[in-house]
C-alpha atoms as a PDB file:
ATOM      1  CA  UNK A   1      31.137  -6.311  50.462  1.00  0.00           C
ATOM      2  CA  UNK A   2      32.841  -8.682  51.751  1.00  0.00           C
ATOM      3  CA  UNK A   3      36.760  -9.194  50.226  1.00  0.00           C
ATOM      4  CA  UNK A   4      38.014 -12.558  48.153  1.00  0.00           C
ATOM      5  CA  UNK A   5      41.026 -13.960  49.585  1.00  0.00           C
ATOM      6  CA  UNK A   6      44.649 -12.778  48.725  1.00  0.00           C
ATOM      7  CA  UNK A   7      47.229 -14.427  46.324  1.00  0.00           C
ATOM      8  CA  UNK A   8      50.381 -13.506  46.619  1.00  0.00           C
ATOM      9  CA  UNK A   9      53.235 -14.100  43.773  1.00  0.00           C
ATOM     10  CA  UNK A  10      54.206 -17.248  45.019  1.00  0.00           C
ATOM     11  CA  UNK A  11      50.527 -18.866  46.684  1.00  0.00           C
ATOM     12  CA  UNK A  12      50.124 -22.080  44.620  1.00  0.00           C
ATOM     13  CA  UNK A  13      46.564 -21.101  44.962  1.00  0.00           C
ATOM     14  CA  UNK A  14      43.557 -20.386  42.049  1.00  0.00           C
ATOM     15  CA  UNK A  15      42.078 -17.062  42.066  1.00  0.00           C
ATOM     16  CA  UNK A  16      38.655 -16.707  42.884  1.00  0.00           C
ATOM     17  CA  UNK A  17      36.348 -16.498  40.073  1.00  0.00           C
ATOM     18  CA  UNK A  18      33.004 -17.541  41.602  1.00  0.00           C
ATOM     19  CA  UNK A  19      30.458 -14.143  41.937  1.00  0.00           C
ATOM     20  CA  UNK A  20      28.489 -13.408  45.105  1.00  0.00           C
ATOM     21  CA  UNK A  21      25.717 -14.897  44.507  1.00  0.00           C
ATOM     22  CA  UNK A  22      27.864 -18.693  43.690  1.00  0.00           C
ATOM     23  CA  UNK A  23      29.938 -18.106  46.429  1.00  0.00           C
ATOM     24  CA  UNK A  24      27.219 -17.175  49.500  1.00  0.00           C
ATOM     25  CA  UNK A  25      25.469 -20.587  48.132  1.00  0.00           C
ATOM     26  CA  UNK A  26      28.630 -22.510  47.781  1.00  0.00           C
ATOM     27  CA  UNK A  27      28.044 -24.012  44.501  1.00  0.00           C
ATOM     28  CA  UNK A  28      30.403 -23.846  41.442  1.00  0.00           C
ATOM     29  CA  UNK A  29      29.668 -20.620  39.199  1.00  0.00           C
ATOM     30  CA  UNK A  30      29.711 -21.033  35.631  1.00  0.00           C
ATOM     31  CA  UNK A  31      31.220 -18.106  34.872  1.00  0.00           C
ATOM     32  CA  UNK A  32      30.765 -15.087  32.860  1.00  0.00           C
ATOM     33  CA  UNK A  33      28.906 -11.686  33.814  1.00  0.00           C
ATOM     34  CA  UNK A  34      26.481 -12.135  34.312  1.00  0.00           C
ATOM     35  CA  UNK A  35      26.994 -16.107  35.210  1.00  0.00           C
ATOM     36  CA  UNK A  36      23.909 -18.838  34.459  1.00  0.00           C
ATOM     37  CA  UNK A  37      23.138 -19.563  37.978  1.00  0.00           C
ATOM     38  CA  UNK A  38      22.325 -15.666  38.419  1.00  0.00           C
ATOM     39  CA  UNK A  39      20.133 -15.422  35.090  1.00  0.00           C
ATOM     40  CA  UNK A  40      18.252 -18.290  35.924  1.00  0.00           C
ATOM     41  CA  UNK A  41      16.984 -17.006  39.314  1.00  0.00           C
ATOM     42  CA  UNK A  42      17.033 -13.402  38.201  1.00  0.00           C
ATOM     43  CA  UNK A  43      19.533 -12.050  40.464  1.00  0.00           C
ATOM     44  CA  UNK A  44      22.699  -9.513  40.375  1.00  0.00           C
ATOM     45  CA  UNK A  45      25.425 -10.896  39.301  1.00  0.00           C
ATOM     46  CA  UNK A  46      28.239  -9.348  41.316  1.00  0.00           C
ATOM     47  CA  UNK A  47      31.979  -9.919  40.725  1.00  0.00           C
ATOM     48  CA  UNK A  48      34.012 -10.724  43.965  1.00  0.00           C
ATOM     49  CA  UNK A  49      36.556  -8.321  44.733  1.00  0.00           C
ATOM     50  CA  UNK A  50      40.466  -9.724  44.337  1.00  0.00           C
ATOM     51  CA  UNK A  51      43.079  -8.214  46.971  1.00  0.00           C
ATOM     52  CA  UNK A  52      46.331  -8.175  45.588  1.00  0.00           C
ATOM     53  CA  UNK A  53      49.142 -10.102  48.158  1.00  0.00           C
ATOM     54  CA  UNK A  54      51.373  -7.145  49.599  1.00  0.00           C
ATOM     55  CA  UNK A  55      53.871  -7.340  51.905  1.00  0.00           C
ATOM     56  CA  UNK A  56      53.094  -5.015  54.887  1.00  0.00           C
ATOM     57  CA  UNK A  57      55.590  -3.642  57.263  1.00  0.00           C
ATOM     58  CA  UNK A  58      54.007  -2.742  61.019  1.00  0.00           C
ATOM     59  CA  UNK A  59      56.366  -0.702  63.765  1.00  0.00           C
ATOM     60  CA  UNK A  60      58.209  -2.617  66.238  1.00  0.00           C
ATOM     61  CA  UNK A  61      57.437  -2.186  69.546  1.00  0.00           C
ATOM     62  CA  UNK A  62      59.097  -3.872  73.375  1.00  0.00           C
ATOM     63  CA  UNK A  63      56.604  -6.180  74.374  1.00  0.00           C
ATOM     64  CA  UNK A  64      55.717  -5.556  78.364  1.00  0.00           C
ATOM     65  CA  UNK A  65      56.322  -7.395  81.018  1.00  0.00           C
ATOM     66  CA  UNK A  66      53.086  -9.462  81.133  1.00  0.00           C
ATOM     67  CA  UNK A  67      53.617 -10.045  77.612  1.00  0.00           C
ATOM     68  CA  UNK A  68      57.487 -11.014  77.623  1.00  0.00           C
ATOM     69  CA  UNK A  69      56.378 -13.411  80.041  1.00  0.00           C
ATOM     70  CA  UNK A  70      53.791 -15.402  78.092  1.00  0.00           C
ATOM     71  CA  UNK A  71      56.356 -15.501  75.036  1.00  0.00           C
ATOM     72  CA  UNK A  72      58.618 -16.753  77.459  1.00  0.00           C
ATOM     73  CA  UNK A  73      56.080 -19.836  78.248  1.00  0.00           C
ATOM     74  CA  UNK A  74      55.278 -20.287  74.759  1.00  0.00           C
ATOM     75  CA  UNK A  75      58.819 -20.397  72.908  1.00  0.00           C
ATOM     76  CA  UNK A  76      60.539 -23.825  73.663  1.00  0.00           C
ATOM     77  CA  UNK A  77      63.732 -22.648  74.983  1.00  0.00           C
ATOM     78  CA  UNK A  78      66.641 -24.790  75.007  1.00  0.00           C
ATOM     79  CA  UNK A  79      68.495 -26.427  77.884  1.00  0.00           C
ATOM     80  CA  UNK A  80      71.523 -24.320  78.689  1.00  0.00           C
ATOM     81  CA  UNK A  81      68.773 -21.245  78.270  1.00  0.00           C
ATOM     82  CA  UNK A  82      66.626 -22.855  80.777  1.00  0.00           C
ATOM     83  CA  UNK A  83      69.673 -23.510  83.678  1.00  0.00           C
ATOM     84  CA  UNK A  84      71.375 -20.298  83.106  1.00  0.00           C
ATOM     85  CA  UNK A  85      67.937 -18.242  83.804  1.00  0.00           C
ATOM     86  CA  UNK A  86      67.733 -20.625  87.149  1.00  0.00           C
ATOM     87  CA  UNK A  87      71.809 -20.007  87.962  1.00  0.00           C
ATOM     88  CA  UNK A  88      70.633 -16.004  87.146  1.00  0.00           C
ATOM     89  CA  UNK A  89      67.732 -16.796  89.842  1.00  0.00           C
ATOM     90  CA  UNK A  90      69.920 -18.398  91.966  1.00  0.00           C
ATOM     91  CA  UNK A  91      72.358 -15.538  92.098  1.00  0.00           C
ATOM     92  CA  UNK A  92      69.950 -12.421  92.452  1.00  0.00           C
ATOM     93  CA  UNK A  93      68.366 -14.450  95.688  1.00  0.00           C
ATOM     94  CA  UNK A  94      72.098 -15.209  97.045  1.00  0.00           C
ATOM     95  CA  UNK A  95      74.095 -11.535  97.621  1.00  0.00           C
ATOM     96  CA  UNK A  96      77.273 -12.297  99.058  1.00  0.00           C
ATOM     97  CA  UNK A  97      78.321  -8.898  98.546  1.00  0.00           C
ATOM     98  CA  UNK A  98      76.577  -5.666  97.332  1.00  0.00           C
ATOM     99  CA  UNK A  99      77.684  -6.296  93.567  1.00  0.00           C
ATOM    100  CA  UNK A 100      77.345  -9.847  93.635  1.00  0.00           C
ATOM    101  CA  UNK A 101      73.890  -9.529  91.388  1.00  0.00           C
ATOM    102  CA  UNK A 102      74.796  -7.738  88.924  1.00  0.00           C
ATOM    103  CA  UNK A 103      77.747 -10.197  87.925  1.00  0.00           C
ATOM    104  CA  UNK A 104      75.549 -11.916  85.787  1.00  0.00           C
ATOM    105  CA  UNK A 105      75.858  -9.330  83.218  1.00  0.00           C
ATOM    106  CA  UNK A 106      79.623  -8.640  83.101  1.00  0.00           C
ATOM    107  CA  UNK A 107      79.736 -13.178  82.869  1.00  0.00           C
ATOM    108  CA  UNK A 108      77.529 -13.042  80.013  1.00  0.00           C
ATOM    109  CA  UNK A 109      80.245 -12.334  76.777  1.00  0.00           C
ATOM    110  CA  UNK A 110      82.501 -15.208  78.766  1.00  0.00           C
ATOM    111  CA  UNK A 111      79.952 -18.242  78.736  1.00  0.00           C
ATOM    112  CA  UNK A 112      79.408 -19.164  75.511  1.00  0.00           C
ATOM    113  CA  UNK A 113      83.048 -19.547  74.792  1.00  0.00           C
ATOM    114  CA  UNK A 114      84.228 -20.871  77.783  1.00  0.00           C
ATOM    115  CA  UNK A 115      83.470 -24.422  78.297  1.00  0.00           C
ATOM    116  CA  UNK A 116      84.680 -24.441  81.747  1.00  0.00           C
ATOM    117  CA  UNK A 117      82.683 -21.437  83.038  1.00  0.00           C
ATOM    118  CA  UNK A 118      79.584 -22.248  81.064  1.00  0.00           C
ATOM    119  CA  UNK A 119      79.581 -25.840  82.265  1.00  0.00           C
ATOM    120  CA  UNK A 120      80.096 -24.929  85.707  1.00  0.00           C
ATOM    121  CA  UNK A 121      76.957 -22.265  85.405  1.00  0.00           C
ATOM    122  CA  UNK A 122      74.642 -25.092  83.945  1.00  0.00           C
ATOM    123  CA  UNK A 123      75.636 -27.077  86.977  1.00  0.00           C
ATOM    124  CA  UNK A 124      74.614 -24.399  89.535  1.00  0.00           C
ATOM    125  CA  UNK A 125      71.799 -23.892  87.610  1.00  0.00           C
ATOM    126  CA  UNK A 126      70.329 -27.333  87.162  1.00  0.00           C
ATOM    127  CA  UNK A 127      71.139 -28.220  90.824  1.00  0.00           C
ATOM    128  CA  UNK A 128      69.065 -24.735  91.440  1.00  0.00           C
ATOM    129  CA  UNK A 129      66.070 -25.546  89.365  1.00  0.00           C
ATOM    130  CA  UNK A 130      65.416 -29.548  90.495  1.00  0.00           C
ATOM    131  CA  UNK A 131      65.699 -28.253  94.329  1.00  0.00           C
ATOM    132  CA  UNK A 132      63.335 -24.972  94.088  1.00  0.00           C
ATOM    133  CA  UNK A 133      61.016 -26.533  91.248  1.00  0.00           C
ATOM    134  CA  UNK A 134      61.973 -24.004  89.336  1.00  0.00           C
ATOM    135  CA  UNK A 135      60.668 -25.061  85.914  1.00  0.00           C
ATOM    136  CA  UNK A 136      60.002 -28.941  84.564  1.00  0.00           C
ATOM    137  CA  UNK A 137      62.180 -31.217  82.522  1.00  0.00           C
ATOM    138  CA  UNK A 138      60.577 -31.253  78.650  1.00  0.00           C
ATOM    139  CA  UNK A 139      59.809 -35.323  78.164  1.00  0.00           C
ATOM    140  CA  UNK A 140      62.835 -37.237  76.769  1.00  0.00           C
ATOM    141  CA  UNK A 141      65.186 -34.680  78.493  1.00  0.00           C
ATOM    142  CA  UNK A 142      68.005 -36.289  81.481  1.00  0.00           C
ATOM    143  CA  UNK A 143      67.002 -35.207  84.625  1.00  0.00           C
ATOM    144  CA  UNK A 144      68.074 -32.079  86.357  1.00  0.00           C
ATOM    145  CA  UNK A 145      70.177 -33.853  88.653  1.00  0.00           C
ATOM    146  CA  UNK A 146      71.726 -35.876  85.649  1.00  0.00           C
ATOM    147  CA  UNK A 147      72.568 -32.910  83.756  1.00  0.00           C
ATOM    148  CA  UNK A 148      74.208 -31.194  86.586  1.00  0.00           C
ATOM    149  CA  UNK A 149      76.437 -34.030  87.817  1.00  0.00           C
ATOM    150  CA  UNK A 150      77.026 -34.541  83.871  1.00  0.00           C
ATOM    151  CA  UNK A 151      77.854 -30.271  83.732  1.00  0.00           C
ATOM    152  CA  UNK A 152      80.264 -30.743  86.838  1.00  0.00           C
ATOM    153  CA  UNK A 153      82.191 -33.313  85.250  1.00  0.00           C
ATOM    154  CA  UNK A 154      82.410 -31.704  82.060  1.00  0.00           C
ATOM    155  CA  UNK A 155      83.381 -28.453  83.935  1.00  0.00           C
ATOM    156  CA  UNK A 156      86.396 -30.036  85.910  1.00  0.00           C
ATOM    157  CA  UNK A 157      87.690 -31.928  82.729  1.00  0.00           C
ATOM    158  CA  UNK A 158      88.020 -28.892  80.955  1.00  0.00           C
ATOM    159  CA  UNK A 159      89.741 -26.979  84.536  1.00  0.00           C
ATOM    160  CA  UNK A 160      92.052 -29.939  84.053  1.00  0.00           C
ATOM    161  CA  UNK A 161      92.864 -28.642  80.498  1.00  0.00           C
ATOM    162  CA  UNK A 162      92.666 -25.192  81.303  1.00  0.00           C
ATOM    163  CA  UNK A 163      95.123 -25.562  83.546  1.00  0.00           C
ATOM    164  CA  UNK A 164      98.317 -26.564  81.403  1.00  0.00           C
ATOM    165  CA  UNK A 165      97.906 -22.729  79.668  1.00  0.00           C
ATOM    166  CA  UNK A 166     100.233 -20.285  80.177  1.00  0.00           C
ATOM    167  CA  UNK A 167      98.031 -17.477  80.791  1.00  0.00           C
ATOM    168  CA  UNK A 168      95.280 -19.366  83.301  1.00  0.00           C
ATOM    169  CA  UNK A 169      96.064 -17.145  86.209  1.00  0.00           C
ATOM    170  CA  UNK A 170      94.687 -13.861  83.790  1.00  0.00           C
ATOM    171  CA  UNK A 171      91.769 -15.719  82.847  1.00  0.00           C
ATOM    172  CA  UNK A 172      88.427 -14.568  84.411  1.00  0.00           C
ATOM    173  CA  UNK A 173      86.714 -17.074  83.117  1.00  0.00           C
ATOM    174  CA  UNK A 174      88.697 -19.628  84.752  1.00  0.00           C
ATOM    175  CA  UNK A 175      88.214 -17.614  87.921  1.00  0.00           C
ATOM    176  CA  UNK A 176      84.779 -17.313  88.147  1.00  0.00           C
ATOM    177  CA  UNK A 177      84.705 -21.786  86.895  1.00  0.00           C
ATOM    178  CA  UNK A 178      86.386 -22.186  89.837  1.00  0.00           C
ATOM    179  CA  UNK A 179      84.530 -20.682  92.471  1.00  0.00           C
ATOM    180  CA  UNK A 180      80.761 -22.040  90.968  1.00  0.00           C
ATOM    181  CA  UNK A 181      82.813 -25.603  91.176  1.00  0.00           C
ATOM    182  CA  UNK A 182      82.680 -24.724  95.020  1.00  0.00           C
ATOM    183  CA  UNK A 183      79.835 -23.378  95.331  1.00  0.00           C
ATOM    184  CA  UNK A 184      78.368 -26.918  93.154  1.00  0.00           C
ATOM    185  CA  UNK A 185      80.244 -29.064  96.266  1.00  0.00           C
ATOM    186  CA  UNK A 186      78.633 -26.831  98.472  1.00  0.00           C
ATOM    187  CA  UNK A 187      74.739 -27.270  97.548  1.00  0.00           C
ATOM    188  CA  UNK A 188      75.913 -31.158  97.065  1.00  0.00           C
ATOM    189  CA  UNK A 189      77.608 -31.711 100.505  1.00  0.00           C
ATOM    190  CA  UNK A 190      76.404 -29.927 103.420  1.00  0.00           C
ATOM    191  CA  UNK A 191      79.995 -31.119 104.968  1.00  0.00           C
ATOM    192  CA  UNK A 192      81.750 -27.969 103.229  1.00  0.00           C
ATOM    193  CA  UNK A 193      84.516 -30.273 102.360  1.00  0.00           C
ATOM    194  CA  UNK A 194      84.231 -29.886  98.665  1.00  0.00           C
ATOM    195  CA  UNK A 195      84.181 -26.091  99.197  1.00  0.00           C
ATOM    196  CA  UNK A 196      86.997 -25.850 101.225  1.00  0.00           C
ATOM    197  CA  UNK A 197      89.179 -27.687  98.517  1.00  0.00           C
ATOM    198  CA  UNK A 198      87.824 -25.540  95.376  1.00  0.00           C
ATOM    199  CA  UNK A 199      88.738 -22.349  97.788  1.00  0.00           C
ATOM    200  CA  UNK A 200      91.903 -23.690  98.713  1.00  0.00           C
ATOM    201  CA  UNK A 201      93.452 -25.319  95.844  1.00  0.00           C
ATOM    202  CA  UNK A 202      92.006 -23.637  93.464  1.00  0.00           C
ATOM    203  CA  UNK A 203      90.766 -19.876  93.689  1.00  0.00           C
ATOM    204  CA  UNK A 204      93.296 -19.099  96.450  1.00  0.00           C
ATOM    205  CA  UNK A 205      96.037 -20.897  94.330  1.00  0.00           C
ATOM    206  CA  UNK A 206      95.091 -18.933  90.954  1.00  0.00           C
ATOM    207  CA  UNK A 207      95.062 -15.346  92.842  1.00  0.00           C
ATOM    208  CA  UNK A 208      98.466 -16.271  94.671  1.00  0.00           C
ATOM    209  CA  UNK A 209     100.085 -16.862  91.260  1.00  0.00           C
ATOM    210  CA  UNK A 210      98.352 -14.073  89.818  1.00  0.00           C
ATOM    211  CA  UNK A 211      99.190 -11.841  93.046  1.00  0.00           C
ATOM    212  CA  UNK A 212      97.556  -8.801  93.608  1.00  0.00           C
ATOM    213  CA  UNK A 213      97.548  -5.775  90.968  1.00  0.00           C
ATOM    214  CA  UNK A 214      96.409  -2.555  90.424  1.00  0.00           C
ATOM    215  CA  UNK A 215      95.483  -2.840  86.775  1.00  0.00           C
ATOM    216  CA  UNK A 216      92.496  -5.521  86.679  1.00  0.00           C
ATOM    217  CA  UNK A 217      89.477  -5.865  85.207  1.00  0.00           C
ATOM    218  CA  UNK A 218      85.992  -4.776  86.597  1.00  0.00           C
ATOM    219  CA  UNK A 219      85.070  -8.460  86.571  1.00  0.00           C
ATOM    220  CA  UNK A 220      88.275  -9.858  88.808  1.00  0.00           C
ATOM    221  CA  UNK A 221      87.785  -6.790  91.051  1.00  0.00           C
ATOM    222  CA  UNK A 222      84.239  -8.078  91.276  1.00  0.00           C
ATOM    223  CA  UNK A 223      85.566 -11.282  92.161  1.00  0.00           C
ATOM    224  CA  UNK A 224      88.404 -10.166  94.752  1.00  0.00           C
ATOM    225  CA  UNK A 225      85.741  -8.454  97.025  1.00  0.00           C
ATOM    226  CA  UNK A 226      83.465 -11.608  96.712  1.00  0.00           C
ATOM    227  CA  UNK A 227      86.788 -13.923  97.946  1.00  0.00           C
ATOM    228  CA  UNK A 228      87.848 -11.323 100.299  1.00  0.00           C
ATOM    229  CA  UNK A 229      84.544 -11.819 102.389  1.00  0.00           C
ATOM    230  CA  UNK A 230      83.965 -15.879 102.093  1.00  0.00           C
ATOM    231  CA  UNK A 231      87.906 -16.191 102.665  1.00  0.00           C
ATOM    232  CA  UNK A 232      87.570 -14.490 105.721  1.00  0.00           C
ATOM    233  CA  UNK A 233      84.701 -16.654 106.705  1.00  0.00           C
ATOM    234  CA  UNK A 234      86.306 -19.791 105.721  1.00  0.00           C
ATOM    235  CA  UNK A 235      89.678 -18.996 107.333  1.00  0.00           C
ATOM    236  CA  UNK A 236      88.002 -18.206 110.705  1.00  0.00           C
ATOM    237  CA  UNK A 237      85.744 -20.546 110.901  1.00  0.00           C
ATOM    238  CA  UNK A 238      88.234 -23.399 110.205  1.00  0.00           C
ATOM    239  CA  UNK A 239      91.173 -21.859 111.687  1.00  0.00           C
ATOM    240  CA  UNK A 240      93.097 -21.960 108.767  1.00  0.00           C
ATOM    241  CA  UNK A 241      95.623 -20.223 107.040  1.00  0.00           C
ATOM    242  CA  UNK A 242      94.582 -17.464 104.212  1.00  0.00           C
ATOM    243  CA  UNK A 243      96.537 -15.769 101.841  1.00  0.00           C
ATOM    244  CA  UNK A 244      94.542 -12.606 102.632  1.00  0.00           C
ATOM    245  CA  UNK A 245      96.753 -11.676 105.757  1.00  0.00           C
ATOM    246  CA  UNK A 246     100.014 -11.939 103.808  1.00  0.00           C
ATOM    247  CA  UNK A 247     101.365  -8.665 103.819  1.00  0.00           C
ATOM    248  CA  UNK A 248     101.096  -8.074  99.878  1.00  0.00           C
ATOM    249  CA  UNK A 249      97.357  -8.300  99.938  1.00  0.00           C
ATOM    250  CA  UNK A 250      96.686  -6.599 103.084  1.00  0.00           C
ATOM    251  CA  UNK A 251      98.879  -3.471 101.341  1.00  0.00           C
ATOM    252  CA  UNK A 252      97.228  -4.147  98.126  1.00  0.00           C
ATOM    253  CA  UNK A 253      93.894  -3.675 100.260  1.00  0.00           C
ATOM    254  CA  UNK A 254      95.068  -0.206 101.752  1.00  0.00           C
ATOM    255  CA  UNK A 255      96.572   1.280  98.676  1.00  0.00           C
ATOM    256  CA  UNK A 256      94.796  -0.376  95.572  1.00  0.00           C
ATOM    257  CA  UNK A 257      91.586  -1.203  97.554  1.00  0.00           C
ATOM    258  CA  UNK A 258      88.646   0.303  99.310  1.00  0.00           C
ATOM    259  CA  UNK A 259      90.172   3.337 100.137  1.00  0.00           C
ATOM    260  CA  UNK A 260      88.669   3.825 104.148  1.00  0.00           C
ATOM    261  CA  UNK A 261      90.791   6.879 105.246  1.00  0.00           C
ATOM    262  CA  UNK A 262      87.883   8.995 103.319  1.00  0.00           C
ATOM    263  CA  UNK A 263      84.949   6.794 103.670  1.00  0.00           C
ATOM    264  CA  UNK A 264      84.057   4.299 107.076  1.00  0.00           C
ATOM    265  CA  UNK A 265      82.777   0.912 105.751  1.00  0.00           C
ATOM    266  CA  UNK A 266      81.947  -0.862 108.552  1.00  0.00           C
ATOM    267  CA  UNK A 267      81.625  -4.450 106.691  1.00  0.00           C
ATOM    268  CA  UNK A 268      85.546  -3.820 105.073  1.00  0.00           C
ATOM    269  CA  UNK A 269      86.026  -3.328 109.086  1.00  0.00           C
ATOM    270  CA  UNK A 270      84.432  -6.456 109.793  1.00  0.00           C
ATOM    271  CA  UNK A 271      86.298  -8.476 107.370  1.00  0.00           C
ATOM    272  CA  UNK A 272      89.788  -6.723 108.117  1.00  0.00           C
ATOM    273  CA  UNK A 273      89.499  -8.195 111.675  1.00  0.00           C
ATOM    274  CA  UNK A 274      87.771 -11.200 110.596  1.00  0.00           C
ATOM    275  CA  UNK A 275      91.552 -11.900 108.642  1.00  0.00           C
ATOM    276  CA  UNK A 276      93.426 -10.641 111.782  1.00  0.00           C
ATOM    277  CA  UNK A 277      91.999 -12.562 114.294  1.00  0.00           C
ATOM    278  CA  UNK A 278      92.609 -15.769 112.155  1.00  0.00           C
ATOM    279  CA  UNK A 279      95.915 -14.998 111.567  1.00  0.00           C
ATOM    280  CA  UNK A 280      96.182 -14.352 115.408  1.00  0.00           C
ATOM    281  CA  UNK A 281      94.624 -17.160 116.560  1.00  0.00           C
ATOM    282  CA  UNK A 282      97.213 -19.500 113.919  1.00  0.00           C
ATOM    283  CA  UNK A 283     100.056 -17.693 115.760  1.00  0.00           C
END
């Protein structure tokens, strides 16, 4: 028998009070048991049944992969959810170092209240997504190109700003703003110019006042063995100057640092006379 439909407490809707026989021939029952319709052609007259409205409670379970995905496509997500998946794309396909991947995780709690990291991200990340087509602009939304120069802008003003604290040179977040500024130049202008400047007079700057300590934080440890290889680079390539072969940080390397007396790294190898031969060449 088939089931009348549910009213809950507050459904503005009428009970059903048509019988079986009203209802399968869609006509207005007069009521009553049995009902007029049902006397006059001689038929049952059977009551619908009423379900009471209950609230049900199911179990929770993870949704799978192909599943997480089509929730993904069907939930509008906003803009700054949309770049920072692309800047999370764009850094599992680019591994400067080993750890360089898994950054994203330890830069998540620092984003959404830093407005110079999380501008900086959305710039990356918008730049990302226009070049690799990684997803579409909804209609009535800037541009991806638009939003990042917009991000970039936003990002520096807020460096500017970040920059008359007393404690920038212990801020991560700062850190990290200042390298994905560089690395914004860099997918901009194919020169390097931009890059060299953000490495120059700004990460390098912020780690020489900082100067090099045991006691740090997983993240700026992250961070000094991701400068520690494109520093290298950079000062070799354009003979320059790096703050790497001062004798501080090349002790700091020894004692506080990959410890290579127990363990051969060839890369740490690499980079060690990568730094030498600069400095050699400058002399």
């Amino acid at each position: 028998m088939p089931l009348a439909r549910a009213v809950g407490p507050l459904d503005k809707r009428r009970k059903v009070k048509r019988c079986l026989a009203c209802a399968h021939r869609r006509i207005k029952c007069e009521g009553g048991i049995p009902c007029r319709y049902c006397i006059r052609k001689a038929v049952p007259c059977v009551p619908q049944q009423q379900v009471d409205g209950k609230v049900v409670f199911v179990q929770q379970r993870q949704p799978n992969n192909r599943e997480r995905a089509c929730l993904t496509n069907v939930i509008k997500r906003d803009q700054t959810t949309r770049y920072l998946d692309a800047f999370t794309l764009f850094i599992q396909q680019n591994a400067f170092t080993a750890g360089f991947p898994a950054i994203v995780s330890d830069l998540l709690p620092l984003i959404p209240t830093s407005t110079v990291l999380r501008h900086a991200v959305k710039a990356v990340g918008a730049l990302y997504a226009k070049r690799n087509s990684v997803e579409r602009e909804p209609i009535g939304e800037d541009p991806s190109p638009v939003t990042a120069m917009a991000s970039y802008h936003t990002s520096m003003v807020a460096l500017q700003a970040c920059l008359g604290d007393d404690n920038v040179m212990q801020r991560d977040d700062v850190l990290w703003a200042t390298f994905f500024l560089g690395l914004f130049e860099l997918l901009s202008d194919h020169s390097g110019e931009g890059w060299v400047r953000h490495m120059l007079y700004g990460t390098s700057k912020l780690l020489q006042l900082t100067g090099p300590s045991s006691c740090v934080s997983p993240l700026r440890r992250a961070f000094y063995d991701l400068f520690r290889v494109l520093e290298a680079s950079r000062s070799l390539l354009y003979n320059e100057e790096t703050i790497l072969s001062q004798h501080c940080w090349i002790r700091y390397q020894r004692v506080g640092g990959l410890d290579i007396t127990t363990r051969w790294e060839p890369m740490e190898e690499i980079i060690t006379l990568m730094i030498q031969t600069s400095a050699f060449s400058l002399r």
